[in-house]
C-alpha atoms as a PDB file:
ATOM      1  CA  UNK A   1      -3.704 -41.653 -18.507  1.00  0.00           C
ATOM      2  CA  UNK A   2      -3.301 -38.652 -20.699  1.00  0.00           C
ATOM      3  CA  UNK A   3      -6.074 -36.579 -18.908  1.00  0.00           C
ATOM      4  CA  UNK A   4      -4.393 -37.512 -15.802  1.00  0.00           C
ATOM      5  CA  UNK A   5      -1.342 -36.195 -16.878  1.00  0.00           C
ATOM      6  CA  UNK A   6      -2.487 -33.076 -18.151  1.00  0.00           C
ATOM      7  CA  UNK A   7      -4.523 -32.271 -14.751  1.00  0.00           C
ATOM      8  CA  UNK A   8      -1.129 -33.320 -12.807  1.00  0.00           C
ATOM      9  CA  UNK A   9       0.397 -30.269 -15.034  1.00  0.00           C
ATOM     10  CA  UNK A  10      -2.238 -27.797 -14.276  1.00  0.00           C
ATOM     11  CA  UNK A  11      -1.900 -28.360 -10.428  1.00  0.00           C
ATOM     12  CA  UNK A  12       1.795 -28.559 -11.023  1.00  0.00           C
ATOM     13  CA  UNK A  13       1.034 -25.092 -13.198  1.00  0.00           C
ATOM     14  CA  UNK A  14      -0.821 -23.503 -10.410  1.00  0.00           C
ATOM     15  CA  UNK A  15       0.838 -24.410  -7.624  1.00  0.00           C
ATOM     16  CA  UNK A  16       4.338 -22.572  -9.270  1.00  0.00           C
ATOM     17  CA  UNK A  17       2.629 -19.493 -10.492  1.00  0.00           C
ATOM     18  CA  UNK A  18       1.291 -19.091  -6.503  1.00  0.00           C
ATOM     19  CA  UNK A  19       4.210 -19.741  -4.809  1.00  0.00           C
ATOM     20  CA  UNK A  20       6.190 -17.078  -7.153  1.00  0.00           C
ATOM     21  CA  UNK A  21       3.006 -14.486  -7.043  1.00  0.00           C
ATOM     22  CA  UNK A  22       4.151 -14.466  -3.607  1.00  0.00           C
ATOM     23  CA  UNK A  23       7.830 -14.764  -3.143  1.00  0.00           C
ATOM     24  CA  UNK A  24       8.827 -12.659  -6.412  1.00  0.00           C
ATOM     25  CA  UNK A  25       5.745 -10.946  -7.938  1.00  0.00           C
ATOM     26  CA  UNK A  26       5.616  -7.492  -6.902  1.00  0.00           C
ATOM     27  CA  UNK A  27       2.394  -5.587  -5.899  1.00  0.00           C
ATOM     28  CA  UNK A  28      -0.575  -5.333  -8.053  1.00  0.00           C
ATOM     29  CA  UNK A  29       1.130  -7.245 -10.891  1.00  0.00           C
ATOM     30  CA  UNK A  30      -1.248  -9.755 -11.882  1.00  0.00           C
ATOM     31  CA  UNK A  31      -1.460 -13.905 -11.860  1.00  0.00           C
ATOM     32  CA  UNK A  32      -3.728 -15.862 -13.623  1.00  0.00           C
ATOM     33  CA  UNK A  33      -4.528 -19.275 -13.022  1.00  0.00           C
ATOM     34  CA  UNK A  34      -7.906 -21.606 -13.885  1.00  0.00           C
ATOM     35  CA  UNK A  35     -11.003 -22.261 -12.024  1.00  0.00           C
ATOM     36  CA  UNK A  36     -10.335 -25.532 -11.086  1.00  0.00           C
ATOM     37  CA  UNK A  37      -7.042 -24.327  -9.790  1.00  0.00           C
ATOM     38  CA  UNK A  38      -8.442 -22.434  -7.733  1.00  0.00           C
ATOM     39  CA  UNK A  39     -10.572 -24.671  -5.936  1.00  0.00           C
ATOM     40  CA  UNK A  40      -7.752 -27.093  -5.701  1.00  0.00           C
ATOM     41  CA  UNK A  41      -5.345 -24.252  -3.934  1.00  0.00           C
ATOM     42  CA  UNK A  42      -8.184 -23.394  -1.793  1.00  0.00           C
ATOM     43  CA  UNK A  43      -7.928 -27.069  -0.427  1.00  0.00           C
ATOM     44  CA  UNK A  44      -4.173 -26.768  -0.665  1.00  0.00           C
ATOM     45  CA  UNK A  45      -3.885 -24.146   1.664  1.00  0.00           C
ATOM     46  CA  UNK A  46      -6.870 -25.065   4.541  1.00  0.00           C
ATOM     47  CA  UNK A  47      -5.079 -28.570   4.499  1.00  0.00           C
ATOM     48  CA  UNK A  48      -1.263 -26.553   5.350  1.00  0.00           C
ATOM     49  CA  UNK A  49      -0.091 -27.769   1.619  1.00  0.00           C
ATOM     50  CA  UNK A  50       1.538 -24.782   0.437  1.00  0.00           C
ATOM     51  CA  UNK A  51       4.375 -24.033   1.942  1.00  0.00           C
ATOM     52  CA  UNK A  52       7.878 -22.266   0.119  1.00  0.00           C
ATOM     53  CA  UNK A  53      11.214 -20.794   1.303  1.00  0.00           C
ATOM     54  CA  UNK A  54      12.549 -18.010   1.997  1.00  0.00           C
ATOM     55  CA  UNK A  55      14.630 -15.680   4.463  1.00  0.00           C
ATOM     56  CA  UNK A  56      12.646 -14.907   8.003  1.00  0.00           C
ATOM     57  CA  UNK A  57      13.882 -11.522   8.864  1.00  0.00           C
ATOM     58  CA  UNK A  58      12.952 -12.318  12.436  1.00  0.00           C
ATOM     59  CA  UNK A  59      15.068 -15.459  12.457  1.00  0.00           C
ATOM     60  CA  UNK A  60      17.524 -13.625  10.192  1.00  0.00           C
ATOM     61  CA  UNK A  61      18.089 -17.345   8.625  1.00  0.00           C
ATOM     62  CA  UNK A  62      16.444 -19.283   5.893  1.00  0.00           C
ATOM     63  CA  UNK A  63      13.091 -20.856   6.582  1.00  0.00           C
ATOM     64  CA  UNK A  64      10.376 -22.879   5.101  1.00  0.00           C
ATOM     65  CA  UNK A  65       6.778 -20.652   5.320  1.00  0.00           C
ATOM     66  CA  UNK A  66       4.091 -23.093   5.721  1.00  0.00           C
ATOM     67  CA  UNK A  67       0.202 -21.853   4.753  1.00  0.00           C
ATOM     68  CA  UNK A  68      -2.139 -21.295   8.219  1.00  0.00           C
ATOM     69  CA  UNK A  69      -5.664 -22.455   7.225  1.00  0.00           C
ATOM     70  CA  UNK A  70      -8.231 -19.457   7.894  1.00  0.00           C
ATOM     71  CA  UNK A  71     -11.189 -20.514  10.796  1.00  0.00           C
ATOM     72  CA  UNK A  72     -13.594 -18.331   8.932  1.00  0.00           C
ATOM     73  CA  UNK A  73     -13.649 -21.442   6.258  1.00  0.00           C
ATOM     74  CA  UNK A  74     -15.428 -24.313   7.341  1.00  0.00           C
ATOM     75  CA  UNK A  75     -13.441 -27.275   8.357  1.00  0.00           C
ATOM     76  CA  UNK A  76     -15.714 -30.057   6.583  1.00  0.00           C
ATOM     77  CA  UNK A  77     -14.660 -28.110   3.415  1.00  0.00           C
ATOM     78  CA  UNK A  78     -12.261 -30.620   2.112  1.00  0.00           C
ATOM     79  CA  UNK A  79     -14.766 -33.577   2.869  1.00  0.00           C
ATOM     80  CA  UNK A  80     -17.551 -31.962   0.428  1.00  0.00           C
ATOM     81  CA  UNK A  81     -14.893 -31.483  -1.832  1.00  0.00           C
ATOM     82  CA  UNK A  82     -13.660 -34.878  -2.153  1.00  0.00           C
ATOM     83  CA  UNK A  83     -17.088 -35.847  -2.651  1.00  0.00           C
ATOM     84  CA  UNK A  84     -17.288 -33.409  -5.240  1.00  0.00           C
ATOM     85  CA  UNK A  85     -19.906 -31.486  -3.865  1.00  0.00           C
ATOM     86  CA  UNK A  86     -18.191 -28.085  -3.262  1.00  0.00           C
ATOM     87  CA  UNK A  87     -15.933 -27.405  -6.155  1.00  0.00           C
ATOM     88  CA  UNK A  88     -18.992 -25.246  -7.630  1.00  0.00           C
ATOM     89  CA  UNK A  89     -19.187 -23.483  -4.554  1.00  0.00           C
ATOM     90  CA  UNK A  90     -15.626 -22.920  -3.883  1.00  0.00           C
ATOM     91  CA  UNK A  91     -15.254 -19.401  -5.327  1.00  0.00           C
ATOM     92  CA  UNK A  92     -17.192 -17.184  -1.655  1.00  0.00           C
ATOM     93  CA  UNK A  93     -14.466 -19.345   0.781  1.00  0.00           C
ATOM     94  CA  UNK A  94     -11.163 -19.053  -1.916  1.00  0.00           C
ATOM     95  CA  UNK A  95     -12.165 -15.096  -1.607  1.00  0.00           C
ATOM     96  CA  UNK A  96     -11.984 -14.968   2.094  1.00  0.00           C
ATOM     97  CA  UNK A  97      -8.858 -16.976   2.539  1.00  0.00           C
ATOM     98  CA  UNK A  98      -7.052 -14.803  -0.153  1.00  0.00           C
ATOM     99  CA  UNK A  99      -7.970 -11.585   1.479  1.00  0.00           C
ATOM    100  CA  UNK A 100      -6.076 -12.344   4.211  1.00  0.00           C
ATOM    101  CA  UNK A 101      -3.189 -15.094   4.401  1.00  0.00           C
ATOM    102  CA  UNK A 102      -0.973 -16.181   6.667  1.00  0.00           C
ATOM    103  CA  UNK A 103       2.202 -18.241   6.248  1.00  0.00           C
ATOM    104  CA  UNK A 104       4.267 -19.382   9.862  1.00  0.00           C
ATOM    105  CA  UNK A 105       8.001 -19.895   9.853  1.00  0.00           C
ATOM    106  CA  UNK A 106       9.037 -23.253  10.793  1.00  0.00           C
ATOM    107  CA  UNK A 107      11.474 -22.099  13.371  1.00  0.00           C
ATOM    108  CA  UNK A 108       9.606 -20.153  15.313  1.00  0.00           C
ATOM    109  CA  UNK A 109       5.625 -20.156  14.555  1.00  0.00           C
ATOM    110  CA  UNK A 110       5.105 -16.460  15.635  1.00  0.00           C
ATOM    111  CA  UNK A 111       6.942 -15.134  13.084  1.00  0.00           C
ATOM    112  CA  UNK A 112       4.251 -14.860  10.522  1.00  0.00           C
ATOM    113  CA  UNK A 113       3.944 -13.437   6.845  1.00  0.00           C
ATOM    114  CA  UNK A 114       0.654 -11.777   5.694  1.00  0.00           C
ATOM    115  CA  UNK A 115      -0.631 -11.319   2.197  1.00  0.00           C
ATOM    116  CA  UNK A 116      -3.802  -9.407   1.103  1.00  0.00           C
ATOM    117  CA  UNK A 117      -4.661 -11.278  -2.507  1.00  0.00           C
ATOM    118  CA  UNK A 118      -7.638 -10.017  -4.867  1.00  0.00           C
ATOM    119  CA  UNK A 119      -9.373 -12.554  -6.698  1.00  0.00           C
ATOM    120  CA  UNK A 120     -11.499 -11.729  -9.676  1.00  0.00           C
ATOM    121  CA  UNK A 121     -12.971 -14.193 -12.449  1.00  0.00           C
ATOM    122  CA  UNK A 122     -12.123 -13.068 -16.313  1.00  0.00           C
ATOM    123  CA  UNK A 123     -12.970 -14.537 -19.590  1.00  0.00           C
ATOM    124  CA  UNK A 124     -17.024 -14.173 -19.616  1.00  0.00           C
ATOM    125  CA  UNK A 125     -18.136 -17.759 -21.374  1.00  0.00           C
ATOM    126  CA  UNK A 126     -16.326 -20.527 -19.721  1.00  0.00           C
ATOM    127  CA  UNK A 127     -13.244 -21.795 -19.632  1.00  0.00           C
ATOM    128  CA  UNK A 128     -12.765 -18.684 -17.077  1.00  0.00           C
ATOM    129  CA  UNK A 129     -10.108 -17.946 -15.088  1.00  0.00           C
ATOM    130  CA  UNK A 130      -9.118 -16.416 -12.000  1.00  0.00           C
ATOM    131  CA  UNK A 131      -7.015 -12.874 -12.015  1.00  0.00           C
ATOM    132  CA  UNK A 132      -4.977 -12.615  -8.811  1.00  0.00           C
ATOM    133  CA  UNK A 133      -3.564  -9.525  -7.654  1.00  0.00           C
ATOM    134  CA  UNK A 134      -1.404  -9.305  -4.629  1.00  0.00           C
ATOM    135  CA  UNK A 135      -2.483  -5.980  -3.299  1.00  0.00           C
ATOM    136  CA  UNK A 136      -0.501  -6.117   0.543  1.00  0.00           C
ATOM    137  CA  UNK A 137       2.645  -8.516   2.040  1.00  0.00           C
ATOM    138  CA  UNK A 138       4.087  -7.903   5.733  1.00  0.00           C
ATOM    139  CA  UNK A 139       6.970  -8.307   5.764  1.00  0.00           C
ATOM    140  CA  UNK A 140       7.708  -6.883   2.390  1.00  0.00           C
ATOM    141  CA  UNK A 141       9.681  -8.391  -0.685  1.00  0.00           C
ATOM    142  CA  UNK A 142      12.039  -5.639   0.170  1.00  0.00           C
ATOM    143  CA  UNK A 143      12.493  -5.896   3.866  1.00  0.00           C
ATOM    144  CA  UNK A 144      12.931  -9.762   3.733  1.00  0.00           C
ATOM    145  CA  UNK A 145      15.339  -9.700   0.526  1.00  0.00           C
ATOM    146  CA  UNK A 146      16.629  -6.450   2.480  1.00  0.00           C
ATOM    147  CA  UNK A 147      17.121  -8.595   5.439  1.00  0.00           C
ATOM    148  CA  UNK A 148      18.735 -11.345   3.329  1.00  0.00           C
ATOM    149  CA  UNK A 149      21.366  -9.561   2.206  1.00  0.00           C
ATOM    150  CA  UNK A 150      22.868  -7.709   5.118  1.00  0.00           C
ATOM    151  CA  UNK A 151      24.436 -11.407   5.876  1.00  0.00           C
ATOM    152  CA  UNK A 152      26.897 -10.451   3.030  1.00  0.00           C
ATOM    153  CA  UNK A 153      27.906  -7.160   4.186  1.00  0.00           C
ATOM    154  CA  UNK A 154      31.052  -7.969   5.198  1.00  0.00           C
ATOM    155  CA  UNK A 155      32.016  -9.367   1.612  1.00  0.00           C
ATOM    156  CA  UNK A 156      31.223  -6.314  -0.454  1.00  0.00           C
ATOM    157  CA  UNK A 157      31.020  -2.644   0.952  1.00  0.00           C
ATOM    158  CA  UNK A 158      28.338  -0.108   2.222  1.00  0.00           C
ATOM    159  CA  UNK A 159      27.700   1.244  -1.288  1.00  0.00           C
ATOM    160  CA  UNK A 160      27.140  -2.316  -2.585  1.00  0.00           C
ATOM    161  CA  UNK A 161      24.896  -3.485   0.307  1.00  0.00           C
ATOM    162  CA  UNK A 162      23.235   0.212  -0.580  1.00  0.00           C
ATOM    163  CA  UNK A 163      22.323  -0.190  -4.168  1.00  0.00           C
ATOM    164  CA  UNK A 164      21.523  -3.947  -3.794  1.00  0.00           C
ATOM    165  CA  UNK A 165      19.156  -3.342  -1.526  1.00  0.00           C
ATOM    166  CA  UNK A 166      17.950  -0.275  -3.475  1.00  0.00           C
ATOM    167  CA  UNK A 167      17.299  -2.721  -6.590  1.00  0.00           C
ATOM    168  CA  UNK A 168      15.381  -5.049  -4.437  1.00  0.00           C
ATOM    169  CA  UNK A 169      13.231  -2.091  -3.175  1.00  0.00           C
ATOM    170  CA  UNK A 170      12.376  -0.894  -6.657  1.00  0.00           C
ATOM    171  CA  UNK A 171      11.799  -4.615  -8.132  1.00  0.00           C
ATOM    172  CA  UNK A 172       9.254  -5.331  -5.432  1.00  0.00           C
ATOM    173  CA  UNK A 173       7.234  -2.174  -6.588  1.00  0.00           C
ATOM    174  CA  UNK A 174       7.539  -2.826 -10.192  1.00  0.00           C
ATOM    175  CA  UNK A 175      10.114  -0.668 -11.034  1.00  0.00           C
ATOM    176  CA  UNK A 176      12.331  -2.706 -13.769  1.00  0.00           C
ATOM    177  CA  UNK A 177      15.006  -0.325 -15.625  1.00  0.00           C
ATOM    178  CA  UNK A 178      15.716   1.173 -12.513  1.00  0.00           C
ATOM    179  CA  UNK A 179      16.214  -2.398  -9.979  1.00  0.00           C
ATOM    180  CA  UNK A 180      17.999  -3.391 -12.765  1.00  0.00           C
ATOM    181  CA  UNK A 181      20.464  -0.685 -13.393  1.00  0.00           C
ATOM    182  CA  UNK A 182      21.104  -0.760  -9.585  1.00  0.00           C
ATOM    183  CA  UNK A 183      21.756  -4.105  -9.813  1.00  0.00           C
ATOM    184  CA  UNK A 184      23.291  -4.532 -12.871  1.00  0.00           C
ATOM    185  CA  UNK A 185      26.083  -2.174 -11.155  1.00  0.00           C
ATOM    186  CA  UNK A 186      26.669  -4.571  -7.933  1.00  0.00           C
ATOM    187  CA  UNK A 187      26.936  -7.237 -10.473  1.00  0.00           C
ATOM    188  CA  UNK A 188      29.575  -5.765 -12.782  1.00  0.00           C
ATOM    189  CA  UNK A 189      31.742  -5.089  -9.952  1.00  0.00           C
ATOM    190  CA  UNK A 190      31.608  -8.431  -8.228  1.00  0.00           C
ATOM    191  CA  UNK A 191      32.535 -10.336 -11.962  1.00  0.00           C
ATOM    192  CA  UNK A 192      35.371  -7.803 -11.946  1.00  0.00           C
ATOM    193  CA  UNK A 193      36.543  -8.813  -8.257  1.00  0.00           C
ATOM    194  CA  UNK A 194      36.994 -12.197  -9.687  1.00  0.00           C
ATOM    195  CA  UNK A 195      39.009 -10.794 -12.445  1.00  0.00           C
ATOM    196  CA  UNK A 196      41.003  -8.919 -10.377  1.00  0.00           C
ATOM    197  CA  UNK A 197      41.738 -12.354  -8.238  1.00  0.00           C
ATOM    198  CA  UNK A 198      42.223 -14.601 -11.279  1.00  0.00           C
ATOM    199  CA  UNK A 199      44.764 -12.216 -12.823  1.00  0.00           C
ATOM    200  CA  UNK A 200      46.583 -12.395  -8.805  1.00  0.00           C
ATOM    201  CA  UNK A 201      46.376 -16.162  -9.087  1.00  0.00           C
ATOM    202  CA  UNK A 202      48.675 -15.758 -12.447  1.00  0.00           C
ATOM    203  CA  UNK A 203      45.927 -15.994 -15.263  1.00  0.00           C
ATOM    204  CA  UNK A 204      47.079 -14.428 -18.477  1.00  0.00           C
ATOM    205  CA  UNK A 205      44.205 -12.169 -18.548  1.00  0.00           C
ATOM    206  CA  UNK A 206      44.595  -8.697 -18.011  1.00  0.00           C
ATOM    207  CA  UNK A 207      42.638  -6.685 -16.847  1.00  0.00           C
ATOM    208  CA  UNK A 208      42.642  -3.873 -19.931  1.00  0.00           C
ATOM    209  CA  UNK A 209      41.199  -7.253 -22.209  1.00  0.00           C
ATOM    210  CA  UNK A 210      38.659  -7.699 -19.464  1.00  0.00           C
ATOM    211  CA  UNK A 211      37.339  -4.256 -19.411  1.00  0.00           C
ATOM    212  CA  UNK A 212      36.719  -4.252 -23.157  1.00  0.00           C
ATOM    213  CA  UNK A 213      34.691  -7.644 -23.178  1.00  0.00           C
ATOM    214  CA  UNK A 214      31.277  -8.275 -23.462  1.00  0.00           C
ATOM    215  CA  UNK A 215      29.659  -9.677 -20.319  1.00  0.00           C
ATOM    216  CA  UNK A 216      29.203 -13.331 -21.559  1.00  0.00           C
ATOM    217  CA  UNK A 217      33.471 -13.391 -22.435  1.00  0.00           C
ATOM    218  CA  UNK A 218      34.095 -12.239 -18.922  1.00  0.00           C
ATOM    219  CA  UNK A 219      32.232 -14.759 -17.313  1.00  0.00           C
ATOM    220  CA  UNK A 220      33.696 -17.123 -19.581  1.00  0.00           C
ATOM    221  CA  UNK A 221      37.426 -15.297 -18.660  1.00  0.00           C
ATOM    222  CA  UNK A 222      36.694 -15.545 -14.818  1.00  0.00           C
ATOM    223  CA  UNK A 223      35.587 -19.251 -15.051  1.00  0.00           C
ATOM    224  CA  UNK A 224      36.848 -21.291 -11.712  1.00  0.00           C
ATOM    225  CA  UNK A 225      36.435 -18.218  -9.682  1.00  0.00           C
ATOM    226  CA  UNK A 226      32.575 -17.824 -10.241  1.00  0.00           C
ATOM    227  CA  UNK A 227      29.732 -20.580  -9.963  1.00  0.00           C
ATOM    228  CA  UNK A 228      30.395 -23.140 -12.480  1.00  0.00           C
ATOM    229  CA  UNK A 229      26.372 -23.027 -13.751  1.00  0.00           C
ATOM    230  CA  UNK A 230      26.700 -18.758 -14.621  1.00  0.00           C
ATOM    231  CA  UNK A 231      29.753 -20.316 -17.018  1.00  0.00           C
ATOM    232  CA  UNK A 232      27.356 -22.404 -18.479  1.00  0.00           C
ATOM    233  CA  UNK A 233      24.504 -19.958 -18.785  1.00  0.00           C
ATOM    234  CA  UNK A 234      26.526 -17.311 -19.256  1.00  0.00           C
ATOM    235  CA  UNK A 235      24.388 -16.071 -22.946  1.00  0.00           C
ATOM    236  CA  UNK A 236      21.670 -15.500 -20.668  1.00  0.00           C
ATOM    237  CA  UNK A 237      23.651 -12.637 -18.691  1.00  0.00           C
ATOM    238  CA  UNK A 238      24.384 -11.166 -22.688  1.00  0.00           C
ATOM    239  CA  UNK A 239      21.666  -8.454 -21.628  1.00  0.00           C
ATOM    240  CA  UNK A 240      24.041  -6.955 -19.342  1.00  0.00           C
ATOM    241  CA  UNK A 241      25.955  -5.787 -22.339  1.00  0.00           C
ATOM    242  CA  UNK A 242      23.511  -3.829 -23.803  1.00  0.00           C
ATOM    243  CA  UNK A 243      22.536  -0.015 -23.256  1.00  0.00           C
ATOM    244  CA  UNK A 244      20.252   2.053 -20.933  1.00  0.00           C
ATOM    245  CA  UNK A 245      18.889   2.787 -24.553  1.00  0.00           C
ATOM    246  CA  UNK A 246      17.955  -0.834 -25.595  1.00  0.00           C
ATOM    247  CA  UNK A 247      16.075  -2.032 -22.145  1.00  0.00           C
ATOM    248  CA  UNK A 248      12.567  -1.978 -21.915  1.00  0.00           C
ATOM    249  CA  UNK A 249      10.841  -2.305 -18.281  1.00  0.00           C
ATOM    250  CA  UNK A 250       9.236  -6.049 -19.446  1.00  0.00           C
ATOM    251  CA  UNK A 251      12.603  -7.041 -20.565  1.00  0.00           C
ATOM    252  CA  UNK A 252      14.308  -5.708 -17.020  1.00  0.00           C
ATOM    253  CA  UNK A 253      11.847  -6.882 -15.284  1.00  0.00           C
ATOM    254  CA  UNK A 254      12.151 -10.456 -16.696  1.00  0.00           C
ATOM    255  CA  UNK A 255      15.796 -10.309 -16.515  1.00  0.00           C
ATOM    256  CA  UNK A 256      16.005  -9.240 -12.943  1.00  0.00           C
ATOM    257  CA  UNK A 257      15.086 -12.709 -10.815  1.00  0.00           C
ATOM    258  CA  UNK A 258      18.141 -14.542 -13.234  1.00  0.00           C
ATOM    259  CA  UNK A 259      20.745 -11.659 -11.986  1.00  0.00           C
ATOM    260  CA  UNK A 260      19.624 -11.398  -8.905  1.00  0.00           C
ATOM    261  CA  UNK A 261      20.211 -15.162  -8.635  1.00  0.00           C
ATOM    262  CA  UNK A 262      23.790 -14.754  -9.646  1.00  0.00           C
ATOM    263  CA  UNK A 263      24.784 -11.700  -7.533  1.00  0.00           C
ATOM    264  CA  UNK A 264      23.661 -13.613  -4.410  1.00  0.00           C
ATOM    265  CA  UNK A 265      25.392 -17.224  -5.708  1.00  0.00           C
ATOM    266  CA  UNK A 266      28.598 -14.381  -5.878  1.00  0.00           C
ATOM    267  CA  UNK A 267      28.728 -13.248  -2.686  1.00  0.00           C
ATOM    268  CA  UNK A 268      27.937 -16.672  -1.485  1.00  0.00           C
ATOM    269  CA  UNK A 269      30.468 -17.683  -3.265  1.00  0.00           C
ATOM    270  CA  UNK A 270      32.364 -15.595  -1.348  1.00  0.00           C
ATOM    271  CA  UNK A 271      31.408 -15.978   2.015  1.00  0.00           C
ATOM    272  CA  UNK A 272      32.078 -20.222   1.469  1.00  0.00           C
ATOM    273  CA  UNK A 273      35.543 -18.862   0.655  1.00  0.00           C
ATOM    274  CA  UNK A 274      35.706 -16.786   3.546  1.00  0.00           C
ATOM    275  CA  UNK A 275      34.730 -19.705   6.169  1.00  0.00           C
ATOM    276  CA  UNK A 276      37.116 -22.235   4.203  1.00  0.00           C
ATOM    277  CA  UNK A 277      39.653 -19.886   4.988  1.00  0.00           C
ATOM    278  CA  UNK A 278      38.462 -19.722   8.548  1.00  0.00           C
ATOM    279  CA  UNK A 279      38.383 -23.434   9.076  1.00  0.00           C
ATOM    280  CA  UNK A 280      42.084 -23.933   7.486  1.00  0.00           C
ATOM    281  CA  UNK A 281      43.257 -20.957   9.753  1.00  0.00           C
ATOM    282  CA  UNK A 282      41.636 -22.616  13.118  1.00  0.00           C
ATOM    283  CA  UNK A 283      43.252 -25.950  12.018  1.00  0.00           C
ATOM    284  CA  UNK A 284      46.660 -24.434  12.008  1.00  0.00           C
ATOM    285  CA  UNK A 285      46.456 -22.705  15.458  1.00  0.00           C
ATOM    286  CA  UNK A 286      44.970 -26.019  16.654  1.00  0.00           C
ATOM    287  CA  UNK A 287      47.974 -27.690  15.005  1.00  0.00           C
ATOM    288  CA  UNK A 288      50.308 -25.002  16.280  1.00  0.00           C
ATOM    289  CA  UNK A 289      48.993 -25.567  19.707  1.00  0.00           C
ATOM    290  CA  UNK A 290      49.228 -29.037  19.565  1.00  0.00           C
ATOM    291  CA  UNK A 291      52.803 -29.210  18.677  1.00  0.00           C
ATOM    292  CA  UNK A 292      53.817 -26.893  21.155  1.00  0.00           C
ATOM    293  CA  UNK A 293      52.261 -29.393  23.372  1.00  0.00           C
ATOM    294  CA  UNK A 294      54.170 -32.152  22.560  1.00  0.00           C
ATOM    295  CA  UNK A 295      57.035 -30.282  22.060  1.00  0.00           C
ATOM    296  CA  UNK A 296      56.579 -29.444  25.758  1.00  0.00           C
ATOM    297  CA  UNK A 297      56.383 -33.274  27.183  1.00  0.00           C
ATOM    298  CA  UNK A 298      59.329 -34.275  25.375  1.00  0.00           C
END
C-alpha cells in the first residue's frame, strides 16, 4: 500500500510540474522530473490525458487545452507498455513527441497551441532524471495572458492594461525584478481603489493612514471590498512592502504567479461588480416598464 502511494505521488508530482512547465514556466527555464515519469507522461499524452486551462486568444474565452497524440509514435505503444515491455525503450518516442506538441482547444479544435520541449537525461548512475527545457510556445505566455487581460480594460485604464501586460511580457522571458515592479505598480493602485471606495462607503479609514501602511495592514484595512482569501493570505503579499534594494530575481520570480493571481481576482472582482450593477439596473427599467404598463390598463 505504501509503495502504491508513493508512485500515486510521483505521477501526481509529474503530472503538476508539466502542466506548470507549460502554462507558467518561461523559456529555457528548466523542469526536472524522473525516468519513470517520463515514460508514464509519454503514455499520458498519446492517450489525450493531459489536458489544462487556460485563455484561447482565438476564442478570446477560457478553455480547456487537451494533448494531440503525435502519428510519428506508434499506436501499439501503450499496449507494450502495459505489458511492460516498452518502459526501457520509452526515452527515442518521449523525445519526438516533446519536440513538437500540440494541445487543441475544446471549443474550437483548430485553435491549437505548440510547444518545442528539450529532453535531456542528468544524474550519470541511476536514479536519473529527465531535464526539460521548454525552448518554443505559439501562442506565447505573453500573447495569451496578453489576450486575457484586455477583457478587463474597461475596469482599469490604458496605462494599467499597459504595464500589466508589460509584466506578463517580461515574466514569460524570465525577467523577475522587472515583471514584478510592473506589476507590483498595477497592484498597489487597484488595493488603493478599494480604499478609496471603502472610505466613500463611510469606513473610518482615511486615506493619509492607508498610505503609510504596510501592504499586509491595507489588505487587512480594505477587507469586504477585496477577495476574502488575499485577507487571509494577506502575509504572503508582505513582499510588496519591501524595496527595489531587497528583491532578488529568484525571489520576484517566485513571488510573481501569487500577485499575479490577486491582480486578476481584483479586476474580476470588479467586473462581477460591474455586471451586478448591470443586472439590478435592467431589472429596474424592466420594472419601470412594467408599471407603466399597468399603469396604462387601469
Amino acid at each position: 500500500m505504501a509503495e502504491r502511494n508513493k508512485a500515486e505521488e510521483q505521477s501526481s508530482d509529474t503530472y503538476a510540474i508539466f502542466v506548470r512547465l507549460l502554462r507558467e514556466r518561461p523559456l529555457y527555464d528548466p523542469a526536472h522530473i524522473t525516468l519513470s515519469g517520463a515514460a508514464d507522461l509519454l503514455i499520458w499524452i498519446q492517450s489525450a490525458s493531459v489536458a489544462f486551462d487556460a485563455y484561447c486568444p482565438s476564442c478570446k474565452a477560457d478553455t480547456t487545452w487537451r494533448a494531440i497524440p503525435n502519428a510519428n509514435v506508434s499506436d501499439n505503444y501503450i499496449a507494450l507498455h502495459k505489458a511492460r515491455v516498452a518502459r526501457q525503450t520509452f526515452f527515442e518516442p518521449f523525445v519526438t513527441v516533446m519536440r513538437y506538441l500540440e494541445f487543441k482547444c475544446s471549443r474550437y479544435a483548430q485553435h491549437v497551441i505548440r510547444f518545442g520541449i528539450d529532453v535531456e537525461i542528468s544524474g550519470g548512475e541511476e536514479p536519473r532524471n529527465i531535464i526539460l527545457t521548454k525552448f518554443g510556445q505559439l501562442p506565447s505566455l505573453a500573447d495569451i495572458a496578453g489576450s486575457e487581460i484586455d477583457k478587463y480594460r474597461q475596469f482599469i485604464t490604458a496605462g494599467d492594461i499597459a504595464e500589466l501586460k508589460r509584466a506578463v511580457g517580461l515574466a514569460a522571458h524570465g525577467i523577475g525584478i522587472g515583471a514584478f515592479v510592473y506589476l507590483r505598480r498595477v497592484f498597489e493602485r487597484l488595493v488603493a481603489e478599494a480604499a478609496d471606495t471603502a472610505i466613500a462607503a463611510g469606513s473610518a479609514l482615511t486615506r493619509d493612514e492607508f498610505d503609510t501602511m504596510r501592504m499586509p495592514d491595507k489588505l487587512q484595512a480594505v477587507r469586504g471590498y477585496i477577495p476574502t482569501w488575499m485577507v487571509e493570505n494577506r502575509k504572503l503579499y508582505g513582499i510588496l512592502s519591501r524595496g527595489l534594494h531587497e528583491l532578488s530575481e529568484e525571489t520576484c520570480r517566485q513571488a510573481f504567479p501569487a500577485v499575479k493571481q490577486a491582480t486578476i481576482a481584483l479586476l474580476e472582482q470588479h467586473a462581477e461588480e460591474a455586471q451586478k450593477r448591470k443586472r439590478a439596473e435592467d431589472a429596474a427599467r424592466e420594472l419601470e416598464r412594467l408599471g407603466k404598463l399597468l399603469g396604462g390598463e387601469s
